[in-house]
PDB file of N, CA and C in Angstrom:
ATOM      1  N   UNK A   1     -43.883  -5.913 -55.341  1.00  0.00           N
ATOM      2  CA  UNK A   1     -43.312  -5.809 -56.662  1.00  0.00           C
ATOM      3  C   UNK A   1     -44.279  -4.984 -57.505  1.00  0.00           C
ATOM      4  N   UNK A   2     -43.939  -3.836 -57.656  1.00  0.00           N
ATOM      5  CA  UNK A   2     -44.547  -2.866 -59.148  1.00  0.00           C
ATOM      6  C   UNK A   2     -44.096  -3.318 -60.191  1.00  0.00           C
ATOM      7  N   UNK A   3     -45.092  -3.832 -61.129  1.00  0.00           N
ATOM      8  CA  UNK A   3     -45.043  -3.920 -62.659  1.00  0.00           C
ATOM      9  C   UNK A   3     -45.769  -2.926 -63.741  1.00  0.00           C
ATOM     10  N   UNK A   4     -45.520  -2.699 -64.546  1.00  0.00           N
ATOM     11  CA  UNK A   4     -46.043  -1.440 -65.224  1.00  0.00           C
ATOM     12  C   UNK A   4     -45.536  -1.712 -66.747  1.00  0.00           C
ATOM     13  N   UNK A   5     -46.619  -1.740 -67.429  1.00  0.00           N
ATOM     14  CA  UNK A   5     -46.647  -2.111 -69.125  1.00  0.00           C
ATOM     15  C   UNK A   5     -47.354  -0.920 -70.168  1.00  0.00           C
ATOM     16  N   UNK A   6     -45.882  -0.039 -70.119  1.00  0.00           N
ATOM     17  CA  UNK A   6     -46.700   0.928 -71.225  1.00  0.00           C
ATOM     18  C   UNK A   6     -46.848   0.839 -72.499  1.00  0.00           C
ATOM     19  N   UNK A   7     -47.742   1.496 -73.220  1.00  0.00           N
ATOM     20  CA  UNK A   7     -47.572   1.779 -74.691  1.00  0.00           C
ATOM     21  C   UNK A   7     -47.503   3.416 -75.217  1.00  0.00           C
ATOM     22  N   UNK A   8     -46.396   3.703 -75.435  1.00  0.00           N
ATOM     23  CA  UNK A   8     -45.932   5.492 -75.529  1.00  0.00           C
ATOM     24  C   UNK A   8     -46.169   5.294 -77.472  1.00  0.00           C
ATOM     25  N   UNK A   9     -47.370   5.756 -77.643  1.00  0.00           N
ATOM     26  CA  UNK A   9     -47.713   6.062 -78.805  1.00  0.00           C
ATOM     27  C   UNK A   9     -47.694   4.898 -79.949  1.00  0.00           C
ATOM     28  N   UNK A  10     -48.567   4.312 -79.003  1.00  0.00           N
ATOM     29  CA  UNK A  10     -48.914   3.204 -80.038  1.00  0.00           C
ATOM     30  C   UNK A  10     -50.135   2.546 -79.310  1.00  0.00           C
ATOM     31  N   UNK A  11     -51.605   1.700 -79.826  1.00  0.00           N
ATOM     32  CA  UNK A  11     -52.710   1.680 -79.344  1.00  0.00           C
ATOM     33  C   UNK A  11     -52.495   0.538 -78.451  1.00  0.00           C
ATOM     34  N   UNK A  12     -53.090   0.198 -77.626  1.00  0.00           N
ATOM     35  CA  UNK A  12     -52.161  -1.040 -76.395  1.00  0.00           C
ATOM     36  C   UNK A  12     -53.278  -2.454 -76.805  1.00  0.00           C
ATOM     37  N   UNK A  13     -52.516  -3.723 -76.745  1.00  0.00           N
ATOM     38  CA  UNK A  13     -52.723  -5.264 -77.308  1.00  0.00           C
ATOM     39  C   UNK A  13     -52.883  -5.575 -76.119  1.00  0.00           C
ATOM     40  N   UNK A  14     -53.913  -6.162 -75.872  1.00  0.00           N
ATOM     41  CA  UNK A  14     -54.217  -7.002 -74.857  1.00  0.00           C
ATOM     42  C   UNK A  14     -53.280  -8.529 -75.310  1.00  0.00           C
ATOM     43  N   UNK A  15     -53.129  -8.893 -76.074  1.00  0.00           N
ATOM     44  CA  UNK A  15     -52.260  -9.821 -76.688  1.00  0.00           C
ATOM     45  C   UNK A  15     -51.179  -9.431 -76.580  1.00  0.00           C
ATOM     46  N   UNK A  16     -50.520  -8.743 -76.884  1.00  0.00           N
ATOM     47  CA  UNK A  16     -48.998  -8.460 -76.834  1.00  0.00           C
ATOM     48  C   UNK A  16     -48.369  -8.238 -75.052  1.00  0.00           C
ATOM     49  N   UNK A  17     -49.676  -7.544 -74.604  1.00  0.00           N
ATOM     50  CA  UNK A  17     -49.263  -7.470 -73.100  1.00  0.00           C
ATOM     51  C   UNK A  17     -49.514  -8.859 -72.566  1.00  0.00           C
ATOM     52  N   UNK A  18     -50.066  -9.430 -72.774  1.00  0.00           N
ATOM     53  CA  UNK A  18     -49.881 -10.950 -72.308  1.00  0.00           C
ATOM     54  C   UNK A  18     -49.069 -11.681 -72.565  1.00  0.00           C
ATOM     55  N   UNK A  19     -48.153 -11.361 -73.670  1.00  0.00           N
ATOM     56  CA  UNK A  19     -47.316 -12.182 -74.175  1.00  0.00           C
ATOM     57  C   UNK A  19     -46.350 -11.851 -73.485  1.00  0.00           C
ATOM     58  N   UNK A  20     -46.177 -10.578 -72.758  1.00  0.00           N
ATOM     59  CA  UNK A  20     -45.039  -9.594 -72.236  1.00  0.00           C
ATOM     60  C   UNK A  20     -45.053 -10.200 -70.603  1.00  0.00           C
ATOM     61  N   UNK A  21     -46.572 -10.360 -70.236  1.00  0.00           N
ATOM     62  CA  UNK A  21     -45.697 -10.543 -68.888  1.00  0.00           C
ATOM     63  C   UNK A  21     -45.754 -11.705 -68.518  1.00  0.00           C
ATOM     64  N   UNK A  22     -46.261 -12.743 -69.786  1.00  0.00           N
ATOM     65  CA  UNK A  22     -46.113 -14.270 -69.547  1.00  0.00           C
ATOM     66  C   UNK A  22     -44.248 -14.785 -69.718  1.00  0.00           C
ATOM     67  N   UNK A  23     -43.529 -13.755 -70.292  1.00  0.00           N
ATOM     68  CA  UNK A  23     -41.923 -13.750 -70.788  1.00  0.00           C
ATOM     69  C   UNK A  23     -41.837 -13.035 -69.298  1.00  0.00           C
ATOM     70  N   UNK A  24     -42.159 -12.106 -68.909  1.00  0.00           N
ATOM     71  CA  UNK A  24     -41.359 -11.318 -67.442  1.00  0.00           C
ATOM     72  C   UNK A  24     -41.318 -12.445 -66.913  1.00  0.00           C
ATOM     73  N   UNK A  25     -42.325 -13.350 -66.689  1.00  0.00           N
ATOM     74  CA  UNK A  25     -42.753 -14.425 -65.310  1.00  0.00           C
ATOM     75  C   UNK A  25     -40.730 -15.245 -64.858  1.00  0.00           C
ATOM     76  N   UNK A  26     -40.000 -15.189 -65.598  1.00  0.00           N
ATOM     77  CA  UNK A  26     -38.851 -15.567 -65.329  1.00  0.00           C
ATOM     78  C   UNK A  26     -37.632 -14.802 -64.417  1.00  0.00           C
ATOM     79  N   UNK A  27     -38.025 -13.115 -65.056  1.00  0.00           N
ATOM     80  CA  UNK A  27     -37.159 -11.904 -64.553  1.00  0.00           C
ATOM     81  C   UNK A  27     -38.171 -12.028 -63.009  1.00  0.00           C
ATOM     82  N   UNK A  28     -39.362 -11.917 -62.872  1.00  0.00           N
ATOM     83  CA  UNK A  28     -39.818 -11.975 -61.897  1.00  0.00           C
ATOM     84  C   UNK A  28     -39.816 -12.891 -60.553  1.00  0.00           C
ATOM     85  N   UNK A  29     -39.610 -14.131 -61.413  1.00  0.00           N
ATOM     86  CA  UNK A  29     -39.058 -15.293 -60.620  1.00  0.00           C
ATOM     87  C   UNK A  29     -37.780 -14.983 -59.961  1.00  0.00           C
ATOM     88  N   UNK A  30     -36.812 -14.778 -61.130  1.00  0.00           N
ATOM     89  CA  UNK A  30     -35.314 -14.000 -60.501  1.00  0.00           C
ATOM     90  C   UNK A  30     -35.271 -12.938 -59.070  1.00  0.00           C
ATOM     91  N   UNK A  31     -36.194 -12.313 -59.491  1.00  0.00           N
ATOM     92  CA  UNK A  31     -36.766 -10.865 -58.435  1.00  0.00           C
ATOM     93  C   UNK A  31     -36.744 -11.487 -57.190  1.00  0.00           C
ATOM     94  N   UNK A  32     -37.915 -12.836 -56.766  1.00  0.00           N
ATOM     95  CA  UNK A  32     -38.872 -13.187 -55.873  1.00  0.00           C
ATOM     96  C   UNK A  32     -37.827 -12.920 -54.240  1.00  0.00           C
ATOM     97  N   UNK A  33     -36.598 -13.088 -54.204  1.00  0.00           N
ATOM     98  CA  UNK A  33     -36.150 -13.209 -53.232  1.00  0.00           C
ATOM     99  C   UNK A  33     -35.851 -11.480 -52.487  1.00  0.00           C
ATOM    100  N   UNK A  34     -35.241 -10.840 -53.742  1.00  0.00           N
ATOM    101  CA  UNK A  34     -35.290  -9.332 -53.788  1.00  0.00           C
ATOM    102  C   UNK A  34     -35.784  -8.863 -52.447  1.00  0.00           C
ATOM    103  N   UNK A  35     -34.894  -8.046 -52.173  1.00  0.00           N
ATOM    104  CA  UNK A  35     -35.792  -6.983 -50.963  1.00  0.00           C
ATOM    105  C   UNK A  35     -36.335  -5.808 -51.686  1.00  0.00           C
ATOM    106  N   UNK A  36     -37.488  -5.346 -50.818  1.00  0.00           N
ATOM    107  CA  UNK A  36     -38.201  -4.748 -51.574  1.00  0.00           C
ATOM    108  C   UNK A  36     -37.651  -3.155 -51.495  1.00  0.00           C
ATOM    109  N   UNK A  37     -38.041  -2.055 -52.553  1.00  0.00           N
ATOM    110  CA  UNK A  37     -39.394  -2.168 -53.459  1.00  0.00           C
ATOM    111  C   UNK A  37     -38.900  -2.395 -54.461  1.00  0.00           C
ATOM    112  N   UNK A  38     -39.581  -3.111 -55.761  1.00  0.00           N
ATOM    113  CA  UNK A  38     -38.663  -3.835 -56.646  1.00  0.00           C
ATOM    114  C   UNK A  38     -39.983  -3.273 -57.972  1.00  0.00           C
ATOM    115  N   UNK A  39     -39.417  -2.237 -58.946  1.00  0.00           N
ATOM    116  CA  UNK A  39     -40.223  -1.461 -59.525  1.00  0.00           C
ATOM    117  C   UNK A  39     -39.736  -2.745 -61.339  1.00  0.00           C
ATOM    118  N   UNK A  40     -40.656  -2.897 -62.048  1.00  0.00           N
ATOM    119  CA  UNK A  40     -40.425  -3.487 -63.204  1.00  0.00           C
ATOM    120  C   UNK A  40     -40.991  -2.666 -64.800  1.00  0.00           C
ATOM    121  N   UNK A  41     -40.321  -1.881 -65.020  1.00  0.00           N
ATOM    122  CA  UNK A  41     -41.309  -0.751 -66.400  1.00  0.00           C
ATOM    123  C   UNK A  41     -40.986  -1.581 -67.371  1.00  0.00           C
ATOM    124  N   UNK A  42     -42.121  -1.937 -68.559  1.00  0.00           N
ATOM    125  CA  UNK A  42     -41.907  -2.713 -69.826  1.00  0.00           C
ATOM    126  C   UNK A  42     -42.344  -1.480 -70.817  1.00  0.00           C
ATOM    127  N   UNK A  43     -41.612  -0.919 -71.798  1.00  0.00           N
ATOM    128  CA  UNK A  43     -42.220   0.562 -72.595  1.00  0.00           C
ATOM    129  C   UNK A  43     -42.164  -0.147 -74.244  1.00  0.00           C
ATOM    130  N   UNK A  44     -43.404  -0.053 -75.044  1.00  0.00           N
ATOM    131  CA  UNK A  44     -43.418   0.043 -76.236  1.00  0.00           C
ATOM    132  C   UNK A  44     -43.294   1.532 -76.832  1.00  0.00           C
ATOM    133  N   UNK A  45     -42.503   1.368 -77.759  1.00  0.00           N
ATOM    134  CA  UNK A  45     -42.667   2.597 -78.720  1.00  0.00           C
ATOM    135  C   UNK A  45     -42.070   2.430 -79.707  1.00  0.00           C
ATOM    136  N   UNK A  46     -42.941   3.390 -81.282  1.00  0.00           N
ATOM    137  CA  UNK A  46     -42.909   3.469 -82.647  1.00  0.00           C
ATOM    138  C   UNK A  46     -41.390   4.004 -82.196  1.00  0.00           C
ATOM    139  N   UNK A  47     -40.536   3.237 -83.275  1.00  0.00           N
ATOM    140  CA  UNK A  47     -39.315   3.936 -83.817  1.00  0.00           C
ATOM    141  C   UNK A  47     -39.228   5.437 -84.435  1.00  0.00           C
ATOM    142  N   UNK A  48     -38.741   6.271 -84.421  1.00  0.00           N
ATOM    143  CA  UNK A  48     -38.977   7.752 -84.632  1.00  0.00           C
ATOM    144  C   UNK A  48     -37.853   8.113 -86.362  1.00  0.00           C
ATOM    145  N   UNK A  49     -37.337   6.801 -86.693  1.00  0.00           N
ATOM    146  CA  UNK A  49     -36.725   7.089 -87.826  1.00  0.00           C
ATOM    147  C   UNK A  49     -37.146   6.021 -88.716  1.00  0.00           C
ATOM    148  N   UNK A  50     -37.432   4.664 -87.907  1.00  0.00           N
ATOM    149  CA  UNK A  50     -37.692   3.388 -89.334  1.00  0.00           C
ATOM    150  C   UNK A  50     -39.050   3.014 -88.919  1.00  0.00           C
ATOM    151  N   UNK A  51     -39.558   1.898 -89.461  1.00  0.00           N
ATOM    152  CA  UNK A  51     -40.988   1.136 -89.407  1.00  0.00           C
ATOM    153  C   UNK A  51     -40.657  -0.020 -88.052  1.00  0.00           C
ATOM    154  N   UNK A  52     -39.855  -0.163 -87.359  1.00  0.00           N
ATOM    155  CA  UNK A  52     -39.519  -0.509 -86.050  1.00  0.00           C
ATOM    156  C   UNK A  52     -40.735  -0.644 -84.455  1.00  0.00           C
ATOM    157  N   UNK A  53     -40.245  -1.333 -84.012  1.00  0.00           N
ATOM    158  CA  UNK A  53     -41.099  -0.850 -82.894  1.00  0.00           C
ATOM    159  C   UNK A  53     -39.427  -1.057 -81.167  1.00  0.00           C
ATOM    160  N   UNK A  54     -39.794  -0.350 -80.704  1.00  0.00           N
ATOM    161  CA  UNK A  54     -38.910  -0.137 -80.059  1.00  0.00           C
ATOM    162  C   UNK A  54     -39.427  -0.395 -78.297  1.00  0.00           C
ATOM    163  N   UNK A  55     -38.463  -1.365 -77.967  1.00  0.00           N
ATOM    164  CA  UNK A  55     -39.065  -2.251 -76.690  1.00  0.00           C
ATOM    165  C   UNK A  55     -37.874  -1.389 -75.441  1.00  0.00           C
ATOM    166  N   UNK A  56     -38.121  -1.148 -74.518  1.00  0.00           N
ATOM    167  CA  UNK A  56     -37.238  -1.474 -73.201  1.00  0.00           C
ATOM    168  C   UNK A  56     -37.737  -1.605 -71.929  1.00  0.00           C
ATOM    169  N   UNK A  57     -36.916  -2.328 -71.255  1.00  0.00           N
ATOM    170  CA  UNK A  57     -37.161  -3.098 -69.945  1.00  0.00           C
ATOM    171  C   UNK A  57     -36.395  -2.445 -68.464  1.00  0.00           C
ATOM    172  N   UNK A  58     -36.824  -1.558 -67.951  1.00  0.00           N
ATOM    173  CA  UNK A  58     -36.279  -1.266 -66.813  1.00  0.00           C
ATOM    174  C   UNK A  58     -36.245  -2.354 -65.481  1.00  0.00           C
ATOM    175  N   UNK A  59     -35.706  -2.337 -64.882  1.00  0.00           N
ATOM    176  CA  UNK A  59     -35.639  -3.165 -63.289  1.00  0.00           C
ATOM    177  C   UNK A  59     -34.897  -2.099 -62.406  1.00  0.00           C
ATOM    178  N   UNK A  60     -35.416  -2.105 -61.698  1.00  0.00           N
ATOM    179  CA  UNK A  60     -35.290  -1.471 -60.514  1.00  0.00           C
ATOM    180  C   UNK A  60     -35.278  -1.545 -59.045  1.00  0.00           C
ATOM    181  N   UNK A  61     -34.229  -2.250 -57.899  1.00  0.00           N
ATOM    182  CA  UNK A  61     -34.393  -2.899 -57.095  1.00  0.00           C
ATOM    183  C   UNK A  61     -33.303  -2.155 -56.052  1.00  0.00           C
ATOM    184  N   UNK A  62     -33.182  -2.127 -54.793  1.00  0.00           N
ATOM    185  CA  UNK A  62     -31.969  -1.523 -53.948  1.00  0.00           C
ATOM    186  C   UNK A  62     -30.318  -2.130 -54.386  1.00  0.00           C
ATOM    187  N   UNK A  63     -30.452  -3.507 -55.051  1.00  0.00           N
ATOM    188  CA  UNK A  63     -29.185  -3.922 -55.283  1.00  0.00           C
ATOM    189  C   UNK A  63     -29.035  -3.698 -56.890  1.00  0.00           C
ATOM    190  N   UNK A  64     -30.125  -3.372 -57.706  1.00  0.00           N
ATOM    191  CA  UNK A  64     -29.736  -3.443 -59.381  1.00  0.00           C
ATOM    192  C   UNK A  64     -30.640  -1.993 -59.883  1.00  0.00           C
ATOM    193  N   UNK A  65     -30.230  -1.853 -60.926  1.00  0.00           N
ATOM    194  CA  UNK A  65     -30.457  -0.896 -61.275  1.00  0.00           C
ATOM    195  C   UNK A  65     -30.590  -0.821 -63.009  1.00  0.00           C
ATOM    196  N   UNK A  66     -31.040  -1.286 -63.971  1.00  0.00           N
ATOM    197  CA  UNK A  66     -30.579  -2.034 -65.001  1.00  0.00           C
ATOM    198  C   UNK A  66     -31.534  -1.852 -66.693  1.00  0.00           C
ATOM    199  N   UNK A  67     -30.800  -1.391 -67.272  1.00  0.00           N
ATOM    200  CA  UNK A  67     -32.054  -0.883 -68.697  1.00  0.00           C
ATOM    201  C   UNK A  67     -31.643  -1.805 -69.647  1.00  0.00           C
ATOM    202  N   UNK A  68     -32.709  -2.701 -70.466  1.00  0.00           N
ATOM    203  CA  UNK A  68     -32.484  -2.753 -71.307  1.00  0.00           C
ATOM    204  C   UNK A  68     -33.060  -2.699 -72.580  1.00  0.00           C
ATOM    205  N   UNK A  69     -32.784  -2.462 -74.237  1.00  0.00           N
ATOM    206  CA  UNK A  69     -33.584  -1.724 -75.014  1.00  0.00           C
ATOM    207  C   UNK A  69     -33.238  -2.756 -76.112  1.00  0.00           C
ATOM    208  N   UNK A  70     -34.341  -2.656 -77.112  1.00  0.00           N
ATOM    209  CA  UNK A  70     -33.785  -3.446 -78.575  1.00  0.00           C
ATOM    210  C   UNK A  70     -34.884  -2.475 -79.443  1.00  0.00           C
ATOM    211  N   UNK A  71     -34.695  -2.573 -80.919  1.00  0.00           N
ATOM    212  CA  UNK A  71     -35.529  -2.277 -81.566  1.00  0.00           C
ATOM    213  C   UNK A  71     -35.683  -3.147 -82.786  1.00  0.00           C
ATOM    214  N   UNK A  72     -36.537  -3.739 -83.132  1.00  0.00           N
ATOM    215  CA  UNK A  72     -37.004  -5.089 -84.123  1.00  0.00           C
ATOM    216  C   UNK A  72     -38.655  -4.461 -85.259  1.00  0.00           C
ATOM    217  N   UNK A  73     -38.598  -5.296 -85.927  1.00  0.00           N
ATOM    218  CA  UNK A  73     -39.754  -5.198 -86.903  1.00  0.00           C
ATOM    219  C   UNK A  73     -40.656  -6.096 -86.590  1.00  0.00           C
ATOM    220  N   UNK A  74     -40.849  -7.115 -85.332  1.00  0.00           N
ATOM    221  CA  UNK A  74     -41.990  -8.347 -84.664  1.00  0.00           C
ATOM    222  C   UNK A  74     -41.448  -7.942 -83.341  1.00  0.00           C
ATOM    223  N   UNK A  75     -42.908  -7.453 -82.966  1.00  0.00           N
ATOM    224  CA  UNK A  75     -42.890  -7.192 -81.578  1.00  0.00           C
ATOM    225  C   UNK A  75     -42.332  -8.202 -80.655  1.00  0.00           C
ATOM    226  N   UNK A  76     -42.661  -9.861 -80.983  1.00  0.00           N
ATOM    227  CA  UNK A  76     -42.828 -11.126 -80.176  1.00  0.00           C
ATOM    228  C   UNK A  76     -40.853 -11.553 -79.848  1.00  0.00           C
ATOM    229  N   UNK A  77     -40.711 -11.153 -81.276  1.00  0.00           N
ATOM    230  CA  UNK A  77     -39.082 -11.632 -81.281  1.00  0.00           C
ATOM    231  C   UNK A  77     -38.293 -10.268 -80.282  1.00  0.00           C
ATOM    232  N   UNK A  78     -39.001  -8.892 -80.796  1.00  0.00           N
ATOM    233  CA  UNK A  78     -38.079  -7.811 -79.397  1.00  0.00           C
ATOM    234  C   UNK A  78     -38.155  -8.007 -77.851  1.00  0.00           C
ATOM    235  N   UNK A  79     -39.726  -8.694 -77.877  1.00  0.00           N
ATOM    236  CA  UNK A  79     -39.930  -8.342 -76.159  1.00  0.00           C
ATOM    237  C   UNK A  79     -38.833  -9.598 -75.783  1.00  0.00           C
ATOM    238  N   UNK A  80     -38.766 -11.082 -76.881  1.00  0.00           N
ATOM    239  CA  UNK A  80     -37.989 -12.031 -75.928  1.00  0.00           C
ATOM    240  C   UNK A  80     -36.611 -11.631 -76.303  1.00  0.00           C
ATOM    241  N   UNK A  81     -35.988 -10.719 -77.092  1.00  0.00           N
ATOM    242  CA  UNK A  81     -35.004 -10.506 -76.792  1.00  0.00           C
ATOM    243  C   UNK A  81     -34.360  -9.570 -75.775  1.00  0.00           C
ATOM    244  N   UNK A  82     -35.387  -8.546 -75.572  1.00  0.00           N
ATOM    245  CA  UNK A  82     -34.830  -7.525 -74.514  1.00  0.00           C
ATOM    246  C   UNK A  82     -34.934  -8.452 -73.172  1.00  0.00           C
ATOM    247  N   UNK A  83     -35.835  -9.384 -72.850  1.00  0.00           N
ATOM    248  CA  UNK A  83     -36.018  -9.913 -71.723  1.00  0.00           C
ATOM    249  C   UNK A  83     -34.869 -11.193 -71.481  1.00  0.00           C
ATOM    250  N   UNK A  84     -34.592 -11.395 -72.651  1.00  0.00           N
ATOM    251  CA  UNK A  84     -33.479 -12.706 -72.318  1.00  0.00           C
ATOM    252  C   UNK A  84     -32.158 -11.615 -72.087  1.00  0.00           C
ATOM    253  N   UNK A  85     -32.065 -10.238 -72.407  1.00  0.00           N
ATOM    254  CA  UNK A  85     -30.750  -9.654 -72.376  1.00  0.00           C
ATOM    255  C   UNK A  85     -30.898  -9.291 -70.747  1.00  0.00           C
ATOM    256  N   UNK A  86     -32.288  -8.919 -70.414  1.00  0.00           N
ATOM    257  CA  UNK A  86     -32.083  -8.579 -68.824  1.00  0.00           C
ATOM    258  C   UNK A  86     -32.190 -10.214 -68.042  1.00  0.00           C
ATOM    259  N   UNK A  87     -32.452 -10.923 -68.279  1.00  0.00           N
ATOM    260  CA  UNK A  87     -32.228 -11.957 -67.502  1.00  0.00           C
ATOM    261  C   UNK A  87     -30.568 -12.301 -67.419  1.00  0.00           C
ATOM    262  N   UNK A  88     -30.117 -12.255 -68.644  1.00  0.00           N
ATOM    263  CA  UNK A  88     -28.740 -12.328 -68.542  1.00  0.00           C
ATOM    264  C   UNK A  88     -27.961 -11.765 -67.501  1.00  0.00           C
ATOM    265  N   UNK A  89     -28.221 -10.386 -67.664  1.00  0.00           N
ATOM    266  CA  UNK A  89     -27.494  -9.127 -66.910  1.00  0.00           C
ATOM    267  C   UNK A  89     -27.504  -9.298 -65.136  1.00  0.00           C
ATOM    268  N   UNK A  90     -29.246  -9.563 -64.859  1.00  0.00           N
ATOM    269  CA  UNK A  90     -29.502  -9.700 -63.710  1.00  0.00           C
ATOM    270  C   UNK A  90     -28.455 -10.601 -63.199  1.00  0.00           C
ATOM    271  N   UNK A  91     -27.996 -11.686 -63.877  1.00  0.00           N
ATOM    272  CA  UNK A  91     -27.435 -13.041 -63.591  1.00  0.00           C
ATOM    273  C   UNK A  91     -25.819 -12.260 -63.379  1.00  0.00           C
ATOM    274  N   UNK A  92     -25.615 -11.806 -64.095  1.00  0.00           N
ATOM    275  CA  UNK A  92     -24.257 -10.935 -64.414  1.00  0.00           C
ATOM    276  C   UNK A  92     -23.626 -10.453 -62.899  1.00  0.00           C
ATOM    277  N   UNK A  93     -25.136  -9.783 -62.550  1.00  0.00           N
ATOM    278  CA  UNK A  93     -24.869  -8.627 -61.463  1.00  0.00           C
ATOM    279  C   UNK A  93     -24.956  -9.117 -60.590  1.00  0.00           C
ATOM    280  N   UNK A  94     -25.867 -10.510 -60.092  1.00  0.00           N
ATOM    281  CA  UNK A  94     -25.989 -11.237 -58.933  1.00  0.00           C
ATOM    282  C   UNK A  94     -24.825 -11.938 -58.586  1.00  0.00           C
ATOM    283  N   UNK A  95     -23.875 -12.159 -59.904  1.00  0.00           N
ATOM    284  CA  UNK A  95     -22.528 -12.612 -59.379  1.00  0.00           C
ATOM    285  C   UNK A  95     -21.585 -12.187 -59.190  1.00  0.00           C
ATOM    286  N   UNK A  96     -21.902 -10.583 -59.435  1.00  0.00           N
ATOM    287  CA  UNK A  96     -20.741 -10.023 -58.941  1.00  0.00           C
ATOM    288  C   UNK A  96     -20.901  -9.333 -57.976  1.00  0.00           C
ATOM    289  N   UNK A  97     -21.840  -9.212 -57.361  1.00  0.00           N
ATOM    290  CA  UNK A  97     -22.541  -8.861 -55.768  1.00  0.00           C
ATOM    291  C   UNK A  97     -21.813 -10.176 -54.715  1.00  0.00           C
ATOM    292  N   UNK A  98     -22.155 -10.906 -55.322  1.00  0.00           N
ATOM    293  CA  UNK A  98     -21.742 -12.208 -54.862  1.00  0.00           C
ATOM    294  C   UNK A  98     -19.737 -12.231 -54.423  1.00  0.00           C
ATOM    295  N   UNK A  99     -19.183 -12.164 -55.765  1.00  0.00           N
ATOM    296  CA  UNK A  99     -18.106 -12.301 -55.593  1.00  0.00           C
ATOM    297  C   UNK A  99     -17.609 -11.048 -55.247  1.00  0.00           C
ATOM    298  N   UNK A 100     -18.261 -10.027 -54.789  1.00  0.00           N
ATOM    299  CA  UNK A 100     -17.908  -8.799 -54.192  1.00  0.00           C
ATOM    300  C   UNK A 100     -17.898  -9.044 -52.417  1.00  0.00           C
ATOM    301  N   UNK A 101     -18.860  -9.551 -51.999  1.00  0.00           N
ATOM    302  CA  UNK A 101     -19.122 -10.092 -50.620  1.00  0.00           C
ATOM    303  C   UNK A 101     -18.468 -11.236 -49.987  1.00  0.00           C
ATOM    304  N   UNK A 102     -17.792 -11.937 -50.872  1.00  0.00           N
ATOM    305  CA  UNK A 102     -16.800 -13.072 -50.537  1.00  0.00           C
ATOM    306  C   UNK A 102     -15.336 -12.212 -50.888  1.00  0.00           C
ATOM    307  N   UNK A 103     -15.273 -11.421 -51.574  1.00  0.00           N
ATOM    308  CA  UNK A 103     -13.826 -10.769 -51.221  1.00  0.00           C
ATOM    309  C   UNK A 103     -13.625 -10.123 -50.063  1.00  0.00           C
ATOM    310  N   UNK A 104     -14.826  -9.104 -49.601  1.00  0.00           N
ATOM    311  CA  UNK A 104     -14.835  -8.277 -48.120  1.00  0.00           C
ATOM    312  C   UNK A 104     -14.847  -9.586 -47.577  1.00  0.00           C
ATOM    313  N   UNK A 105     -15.390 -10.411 -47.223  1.00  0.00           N
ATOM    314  CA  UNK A 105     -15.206 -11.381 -46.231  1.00  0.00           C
ATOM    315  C   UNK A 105     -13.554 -12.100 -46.113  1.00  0.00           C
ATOM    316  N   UNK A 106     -13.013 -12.410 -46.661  1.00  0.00           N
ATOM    317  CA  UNK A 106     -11.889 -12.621 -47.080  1.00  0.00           C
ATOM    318  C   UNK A 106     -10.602 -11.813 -46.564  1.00  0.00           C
ATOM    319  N   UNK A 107     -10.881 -10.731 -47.286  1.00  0.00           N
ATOM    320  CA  UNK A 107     -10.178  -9.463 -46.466  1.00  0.00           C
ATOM    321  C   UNK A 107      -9.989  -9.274 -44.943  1.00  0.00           C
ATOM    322  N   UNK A 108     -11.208  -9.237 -45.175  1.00  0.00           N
ATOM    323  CA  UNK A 108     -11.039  -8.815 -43.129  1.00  0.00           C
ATOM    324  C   UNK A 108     -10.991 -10.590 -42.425  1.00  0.00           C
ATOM    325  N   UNK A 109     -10.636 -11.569 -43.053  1.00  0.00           N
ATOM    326  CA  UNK A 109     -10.183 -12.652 -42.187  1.00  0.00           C
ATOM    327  C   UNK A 109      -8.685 -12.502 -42.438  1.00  0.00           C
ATOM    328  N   UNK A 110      -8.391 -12.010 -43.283  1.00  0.00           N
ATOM    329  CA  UNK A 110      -6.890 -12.082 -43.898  1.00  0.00           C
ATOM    330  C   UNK A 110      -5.997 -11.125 -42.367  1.00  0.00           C
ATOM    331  N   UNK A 111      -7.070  -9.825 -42.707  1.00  0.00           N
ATOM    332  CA  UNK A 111      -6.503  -8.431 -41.706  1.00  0.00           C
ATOM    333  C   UNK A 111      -6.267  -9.352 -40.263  1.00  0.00           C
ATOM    334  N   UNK A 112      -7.226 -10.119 -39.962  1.00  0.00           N
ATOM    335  CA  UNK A 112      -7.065 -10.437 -38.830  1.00  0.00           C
ATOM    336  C   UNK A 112      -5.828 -11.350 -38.462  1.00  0.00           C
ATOM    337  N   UNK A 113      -5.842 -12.195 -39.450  1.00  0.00           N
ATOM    338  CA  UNK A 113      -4.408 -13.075 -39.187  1.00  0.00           C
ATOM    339  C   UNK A 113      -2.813 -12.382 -39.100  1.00  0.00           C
ATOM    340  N   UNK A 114      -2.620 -11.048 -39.753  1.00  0.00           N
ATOM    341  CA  UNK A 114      -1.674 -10.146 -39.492  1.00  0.00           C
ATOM    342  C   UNK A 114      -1.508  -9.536 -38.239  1.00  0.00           C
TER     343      UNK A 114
END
């Protein structure tokens, strides 16, 4: 598992990055079963129009593929919101992988009974 915590123009928090991948520890948990290579980018950056700071969360895995972004005025409240939106999603996509693989299965028991 690659993890990777940038800061694109802004000076980097040893605090804030701790806070960041003590919140991943859940998306990562999600990951653990994952086949590999399972890439994780966390990007800070200054908003380019307001006083903002602007968070997003890539995942990257052979079965998901998945961005997600927020932009807030407290760093603490963006990182747990972008991370509760990809935990969501992950959950989203694992069930429809899921209920994608029980329809092919289905199918071809069906084909066979014809």
């Amino acid at each position: 598992m690659h993890k990777r915590v940038t800061f694109n123009g802004i000076e980097s928090s040893s605090a804030v990055e701790n806070y960041a991948n003590d919140q991943m520890n859940k998306v990562m948990d999600f990951l653990s079963n994952e086949r590999s290579p399972i890439y994780i980018d966390l990007m800070f950056k200054p908003s380019k129009l307001r006083a903002h700071h602007f968070v997003e969360l890539r995942v990257k895995t052979p079965n998901y593929d998945l961005i997600s972004s927020y932009e807030g005025t407290d760093f603490y409240n963006t990182i747990d919101r972008v991370i509760d939106v990809m935990y969501r999603n992950l959950h989203e996509e694992k069930k429809k992988l899921n209920d994608k693989k029980k329809h092919v299965g289905r199918h071809e028991e069906f084909k066979k009974e014809r």
